[in-house]
N, C-alpha and C. Protein backbone atom coordinates (compact mmCIF):
# COMPACT_ATOMS: atom_id res chain seq x y z
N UNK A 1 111.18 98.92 126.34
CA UNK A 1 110.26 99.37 125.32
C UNK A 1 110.38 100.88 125.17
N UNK A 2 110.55 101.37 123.87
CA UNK A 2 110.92 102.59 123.72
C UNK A 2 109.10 103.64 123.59
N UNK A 3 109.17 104.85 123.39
CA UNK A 3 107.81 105.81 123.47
C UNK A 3 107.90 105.87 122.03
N UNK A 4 106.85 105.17 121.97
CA UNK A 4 106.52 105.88 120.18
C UNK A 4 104.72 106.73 120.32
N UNK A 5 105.18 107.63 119.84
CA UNK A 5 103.89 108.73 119.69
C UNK A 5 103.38 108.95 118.45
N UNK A 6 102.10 108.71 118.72
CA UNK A 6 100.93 108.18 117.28
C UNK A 6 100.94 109.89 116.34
N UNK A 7 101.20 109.65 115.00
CA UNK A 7 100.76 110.69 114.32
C UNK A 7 99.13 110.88 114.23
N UNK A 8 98.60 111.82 114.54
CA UNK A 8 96.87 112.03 114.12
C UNK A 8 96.36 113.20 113.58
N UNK A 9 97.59 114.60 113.48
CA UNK A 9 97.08 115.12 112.57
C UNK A 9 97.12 115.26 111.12
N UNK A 10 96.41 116.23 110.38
CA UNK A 10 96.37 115.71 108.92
C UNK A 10 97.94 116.31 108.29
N UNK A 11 98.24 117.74 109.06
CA UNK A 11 99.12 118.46 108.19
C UNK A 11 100.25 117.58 108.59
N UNK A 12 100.62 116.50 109.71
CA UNK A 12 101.54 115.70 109.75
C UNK A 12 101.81 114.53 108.90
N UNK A 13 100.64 114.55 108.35
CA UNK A 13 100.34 113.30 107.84
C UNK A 13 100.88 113.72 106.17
N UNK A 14 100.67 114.87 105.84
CA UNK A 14 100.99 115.32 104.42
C UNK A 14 102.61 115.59 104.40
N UNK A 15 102.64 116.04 105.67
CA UNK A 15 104.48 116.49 105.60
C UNK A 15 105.42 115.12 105.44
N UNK A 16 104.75 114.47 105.86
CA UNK A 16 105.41 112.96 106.17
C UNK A 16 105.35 111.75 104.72
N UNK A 17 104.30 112.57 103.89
CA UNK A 17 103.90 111.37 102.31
C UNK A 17 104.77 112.15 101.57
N UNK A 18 105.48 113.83 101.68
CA UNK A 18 106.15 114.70 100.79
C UNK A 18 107.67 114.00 100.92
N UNK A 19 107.97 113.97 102.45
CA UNK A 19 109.03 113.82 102.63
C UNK A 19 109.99 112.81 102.87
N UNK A 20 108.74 111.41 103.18
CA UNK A 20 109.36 110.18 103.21
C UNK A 20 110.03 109.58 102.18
N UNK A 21 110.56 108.44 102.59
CA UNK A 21 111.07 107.45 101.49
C UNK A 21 110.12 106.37 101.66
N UNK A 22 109.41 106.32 100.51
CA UNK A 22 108.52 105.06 100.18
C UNK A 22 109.20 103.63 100.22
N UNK A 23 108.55 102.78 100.45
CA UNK A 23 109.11 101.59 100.26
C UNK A 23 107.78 100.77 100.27
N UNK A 24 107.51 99.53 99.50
CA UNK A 24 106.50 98.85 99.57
C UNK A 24 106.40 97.17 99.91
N UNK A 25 105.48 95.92 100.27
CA UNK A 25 105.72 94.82 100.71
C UNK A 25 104.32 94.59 99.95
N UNK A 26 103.80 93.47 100.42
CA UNK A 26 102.91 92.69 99.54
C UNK A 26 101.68 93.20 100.36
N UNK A 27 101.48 93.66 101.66
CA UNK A 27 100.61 94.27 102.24
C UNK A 27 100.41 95.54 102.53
N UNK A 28 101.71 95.53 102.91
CA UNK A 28 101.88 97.49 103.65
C UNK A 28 102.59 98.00 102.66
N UNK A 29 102.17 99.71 102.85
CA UNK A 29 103.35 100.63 102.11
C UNK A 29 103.72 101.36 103.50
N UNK A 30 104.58 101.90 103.46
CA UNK A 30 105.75 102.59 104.25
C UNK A 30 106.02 104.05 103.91
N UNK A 31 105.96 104.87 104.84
CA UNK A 31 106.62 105.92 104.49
C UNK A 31 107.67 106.68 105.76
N UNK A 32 109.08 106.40 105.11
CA UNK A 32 110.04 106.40 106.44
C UNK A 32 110.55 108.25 106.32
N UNK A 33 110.93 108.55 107.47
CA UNK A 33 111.55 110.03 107.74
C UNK A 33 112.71 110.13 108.98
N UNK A 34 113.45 110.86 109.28
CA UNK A 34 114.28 110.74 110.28
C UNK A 34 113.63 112.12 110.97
N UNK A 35 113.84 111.90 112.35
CA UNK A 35 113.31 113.20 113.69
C UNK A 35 114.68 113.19 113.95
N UNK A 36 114.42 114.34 114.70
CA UNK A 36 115.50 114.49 115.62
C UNK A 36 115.06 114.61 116.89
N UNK A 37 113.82 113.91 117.13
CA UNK A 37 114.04 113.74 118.72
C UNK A 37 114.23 112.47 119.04
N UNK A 38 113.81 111.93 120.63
CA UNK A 38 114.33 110.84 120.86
C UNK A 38 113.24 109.65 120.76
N UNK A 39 111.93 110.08 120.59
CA UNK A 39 110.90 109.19 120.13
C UNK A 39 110.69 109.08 118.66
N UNK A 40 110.13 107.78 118.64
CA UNK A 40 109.60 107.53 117.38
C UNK A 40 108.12 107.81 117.35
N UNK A 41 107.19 108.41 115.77
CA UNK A 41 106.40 108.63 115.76
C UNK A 41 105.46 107.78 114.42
N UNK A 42 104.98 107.15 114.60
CA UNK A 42 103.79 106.33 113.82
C UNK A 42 102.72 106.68 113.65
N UNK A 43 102.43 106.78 112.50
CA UNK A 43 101.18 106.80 111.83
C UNK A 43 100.58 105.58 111.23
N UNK A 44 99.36 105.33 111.35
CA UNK A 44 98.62 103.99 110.51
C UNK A 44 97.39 104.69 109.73
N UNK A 45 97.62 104.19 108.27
CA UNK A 45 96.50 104.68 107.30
C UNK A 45 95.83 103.33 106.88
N UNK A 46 94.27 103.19 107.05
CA UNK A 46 93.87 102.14 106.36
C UNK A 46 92.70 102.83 106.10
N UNK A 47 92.65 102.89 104.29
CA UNK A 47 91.25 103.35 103.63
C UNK A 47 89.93 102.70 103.88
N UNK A 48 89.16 103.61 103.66
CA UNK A 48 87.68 103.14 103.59
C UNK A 48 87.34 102.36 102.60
N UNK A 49 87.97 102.09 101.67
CA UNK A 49 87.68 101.49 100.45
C UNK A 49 88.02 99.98 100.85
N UNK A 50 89.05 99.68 101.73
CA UNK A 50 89.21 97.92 102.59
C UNK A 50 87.74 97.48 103.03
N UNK A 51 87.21 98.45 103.73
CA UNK A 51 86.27 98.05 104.62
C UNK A 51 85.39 98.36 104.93
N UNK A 52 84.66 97.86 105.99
CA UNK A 52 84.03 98.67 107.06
C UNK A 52 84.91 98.91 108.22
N UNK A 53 84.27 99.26 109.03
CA UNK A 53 85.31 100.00 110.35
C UNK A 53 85.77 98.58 111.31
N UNK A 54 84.82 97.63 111.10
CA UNK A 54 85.22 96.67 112.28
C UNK A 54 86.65 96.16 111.24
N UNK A 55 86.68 95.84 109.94
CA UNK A 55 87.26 95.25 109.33
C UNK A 55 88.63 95.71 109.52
N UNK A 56 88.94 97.52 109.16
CA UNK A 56 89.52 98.26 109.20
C UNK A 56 90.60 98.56 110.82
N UNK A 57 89.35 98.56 111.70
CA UNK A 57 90.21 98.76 113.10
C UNK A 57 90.65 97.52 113.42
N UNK A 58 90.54 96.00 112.72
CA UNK A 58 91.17 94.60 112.84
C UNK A 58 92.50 95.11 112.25
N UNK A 59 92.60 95.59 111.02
CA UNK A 59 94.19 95.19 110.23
C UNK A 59 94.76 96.15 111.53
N UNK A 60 94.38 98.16 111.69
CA UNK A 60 94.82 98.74 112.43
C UNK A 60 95.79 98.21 113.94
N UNK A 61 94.81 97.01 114.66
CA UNK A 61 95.64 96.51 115.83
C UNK A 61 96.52 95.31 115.09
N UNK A 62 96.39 94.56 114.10
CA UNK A 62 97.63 93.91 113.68
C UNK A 62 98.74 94.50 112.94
N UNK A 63 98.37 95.75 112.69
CA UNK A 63 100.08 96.82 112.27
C UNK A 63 100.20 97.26 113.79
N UNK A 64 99.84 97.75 114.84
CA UNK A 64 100.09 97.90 115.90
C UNK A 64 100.77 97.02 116.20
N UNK A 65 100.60 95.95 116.70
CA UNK A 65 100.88 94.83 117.71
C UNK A 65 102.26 94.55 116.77
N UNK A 66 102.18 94.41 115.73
CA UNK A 66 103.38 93.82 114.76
C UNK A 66 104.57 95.20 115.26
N UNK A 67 104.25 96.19 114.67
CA UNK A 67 105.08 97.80 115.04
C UNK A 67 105.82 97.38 116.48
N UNK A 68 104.81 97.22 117.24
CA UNK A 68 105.36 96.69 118.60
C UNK A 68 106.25 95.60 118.98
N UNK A 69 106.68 94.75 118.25
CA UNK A 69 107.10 93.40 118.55
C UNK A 69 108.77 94.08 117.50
N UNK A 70 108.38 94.95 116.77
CA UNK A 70 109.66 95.57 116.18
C UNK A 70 110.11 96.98 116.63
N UNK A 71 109.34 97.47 117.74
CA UNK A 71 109.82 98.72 118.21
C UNK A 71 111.33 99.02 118.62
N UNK A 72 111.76 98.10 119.32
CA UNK A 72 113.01 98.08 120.32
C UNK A 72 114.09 98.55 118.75
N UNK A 73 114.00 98.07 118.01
CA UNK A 73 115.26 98.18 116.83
C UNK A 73 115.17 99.24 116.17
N UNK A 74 113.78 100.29 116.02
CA UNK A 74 113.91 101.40 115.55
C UNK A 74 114.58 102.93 116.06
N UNK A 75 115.02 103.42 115.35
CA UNK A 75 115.81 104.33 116.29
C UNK A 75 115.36 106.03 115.54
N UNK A 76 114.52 107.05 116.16
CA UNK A 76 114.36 108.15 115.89
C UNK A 76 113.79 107.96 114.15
N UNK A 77 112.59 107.90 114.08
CA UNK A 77 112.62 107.63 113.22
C UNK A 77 110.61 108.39 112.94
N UNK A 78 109.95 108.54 111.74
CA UNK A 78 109.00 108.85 111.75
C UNK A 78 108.42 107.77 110.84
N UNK A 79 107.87 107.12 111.00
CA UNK A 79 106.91 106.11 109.95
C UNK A 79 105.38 105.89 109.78
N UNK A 80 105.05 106.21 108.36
CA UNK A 80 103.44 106.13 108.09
C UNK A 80 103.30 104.77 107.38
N UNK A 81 102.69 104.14 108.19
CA UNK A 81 102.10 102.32 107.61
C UNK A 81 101.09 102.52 107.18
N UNK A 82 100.86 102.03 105.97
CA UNK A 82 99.82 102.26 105.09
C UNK A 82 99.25 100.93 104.63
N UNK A 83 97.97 100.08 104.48
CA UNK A 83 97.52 99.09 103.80
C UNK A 83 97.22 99.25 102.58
N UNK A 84 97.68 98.44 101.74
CA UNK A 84 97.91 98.63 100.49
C UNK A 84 96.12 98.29 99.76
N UNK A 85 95.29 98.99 99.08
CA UNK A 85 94.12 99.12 98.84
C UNK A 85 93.67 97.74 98.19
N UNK A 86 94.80 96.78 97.58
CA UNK A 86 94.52 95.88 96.57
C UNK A 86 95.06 94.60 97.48
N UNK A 87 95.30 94.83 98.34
CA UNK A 87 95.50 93.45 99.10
C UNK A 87 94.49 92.84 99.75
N UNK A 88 94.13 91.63 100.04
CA UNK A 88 93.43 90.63 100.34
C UNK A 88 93.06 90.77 101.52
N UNK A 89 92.04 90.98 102.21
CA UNK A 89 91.64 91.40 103.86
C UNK A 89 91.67 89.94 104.46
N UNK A 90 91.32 88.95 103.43
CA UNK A 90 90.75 87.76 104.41
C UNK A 90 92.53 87.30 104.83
N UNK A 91 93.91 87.48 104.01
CA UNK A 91 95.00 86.96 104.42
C UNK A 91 95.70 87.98 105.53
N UNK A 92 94.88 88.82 105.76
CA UNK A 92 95.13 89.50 107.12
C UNK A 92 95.26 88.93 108.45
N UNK A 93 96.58 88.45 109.35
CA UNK A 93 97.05 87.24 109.57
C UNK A 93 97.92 88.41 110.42
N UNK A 94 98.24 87.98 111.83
CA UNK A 94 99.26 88.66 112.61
C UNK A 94 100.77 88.48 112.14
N UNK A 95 100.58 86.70 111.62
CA UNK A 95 101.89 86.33 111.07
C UNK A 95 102.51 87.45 109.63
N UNK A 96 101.53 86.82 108.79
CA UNK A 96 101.47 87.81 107.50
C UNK A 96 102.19 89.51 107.54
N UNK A 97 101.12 89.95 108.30
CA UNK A 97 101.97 91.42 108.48
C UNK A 97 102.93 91.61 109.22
N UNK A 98 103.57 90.82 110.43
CA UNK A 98 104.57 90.92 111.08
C UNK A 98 105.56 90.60 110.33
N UNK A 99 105.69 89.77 109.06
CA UNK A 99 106.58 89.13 108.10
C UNK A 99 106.92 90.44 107.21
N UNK A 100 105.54 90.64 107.07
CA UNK A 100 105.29 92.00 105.57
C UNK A 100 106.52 93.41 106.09
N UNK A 101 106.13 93.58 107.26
CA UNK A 101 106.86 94.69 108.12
C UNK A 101 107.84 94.44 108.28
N UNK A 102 108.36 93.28 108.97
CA UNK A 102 110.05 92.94 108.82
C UNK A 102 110.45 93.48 107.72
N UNK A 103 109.66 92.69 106.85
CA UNK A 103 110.60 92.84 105.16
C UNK A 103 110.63 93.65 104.67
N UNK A 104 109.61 95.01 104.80
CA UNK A 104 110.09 96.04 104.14
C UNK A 104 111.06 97.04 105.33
N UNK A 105 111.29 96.72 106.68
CA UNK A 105 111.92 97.93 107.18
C UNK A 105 113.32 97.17 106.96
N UNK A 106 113.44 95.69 106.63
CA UNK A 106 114.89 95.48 106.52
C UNK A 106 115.65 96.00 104.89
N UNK A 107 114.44 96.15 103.88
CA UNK A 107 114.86 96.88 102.51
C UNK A 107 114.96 97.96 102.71
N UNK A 108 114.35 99.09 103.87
CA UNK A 108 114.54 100.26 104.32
C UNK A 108 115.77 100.64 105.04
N UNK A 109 116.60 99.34 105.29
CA UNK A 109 117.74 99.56 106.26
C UNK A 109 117.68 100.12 107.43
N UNK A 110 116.72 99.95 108.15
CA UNK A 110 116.16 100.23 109.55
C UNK A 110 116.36 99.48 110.43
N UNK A 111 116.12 98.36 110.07
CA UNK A 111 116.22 96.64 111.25
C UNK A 111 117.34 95.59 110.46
N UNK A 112 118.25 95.07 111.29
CA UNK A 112 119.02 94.07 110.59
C UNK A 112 118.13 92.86 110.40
């Protein structure tokens, strides 16, 4: 299992929406960057407008846990996972987003 280190501040968080490459799935949006160090660094955005907080820190550990089950294949890389404001909370599903995430980091050319 490789070290991935959580993005939490804001000015990282802006450098990273300027400079990424967007990519989008039916749940998540994406915003990919290359580091040059040897960790990867993740960020998770889920608006207030989804939820309330219990609702909110639910999707939060199912982009976690999913991120995790795809860590090993990412390589130096910076990514902001974002929940898409118009998607459906109740199909919020471990399966669902672990699918959603495959599919957009394999259109990202990140994961075979």
């Amino acid at each position: 299992m490789k070290k991935t280190v959580m993005i939490k501040k804001n000015y990282e968080f802006q450098y990273f929406f300027k400079r990424g490459s967007y990519f989008s799935g039916k749940y998540l949006e994406i915003y990919v960057h290359d580091n040059n160090s040897n960790v990867n660094r993740l960020g998770i955005i889920v608006s207030k407008k989804v939820g309330k907080s219990v609702i909110r820190n639910k999707i939060k550990r199912l982009i976690r846990e999913s991120y995790s089950k795809l860590e090993d294949c990412i390589d130096n890389k910076n990514i902001l996972i974002s929940w898409k404001k118009s998607a459906n909370v109740d199909d919020a599903s471990y399966y669902n987003v672990l699918y959603d995430l495959k599919y957009i980091l394999k259109k990202a050319r990140i994961v075979e």
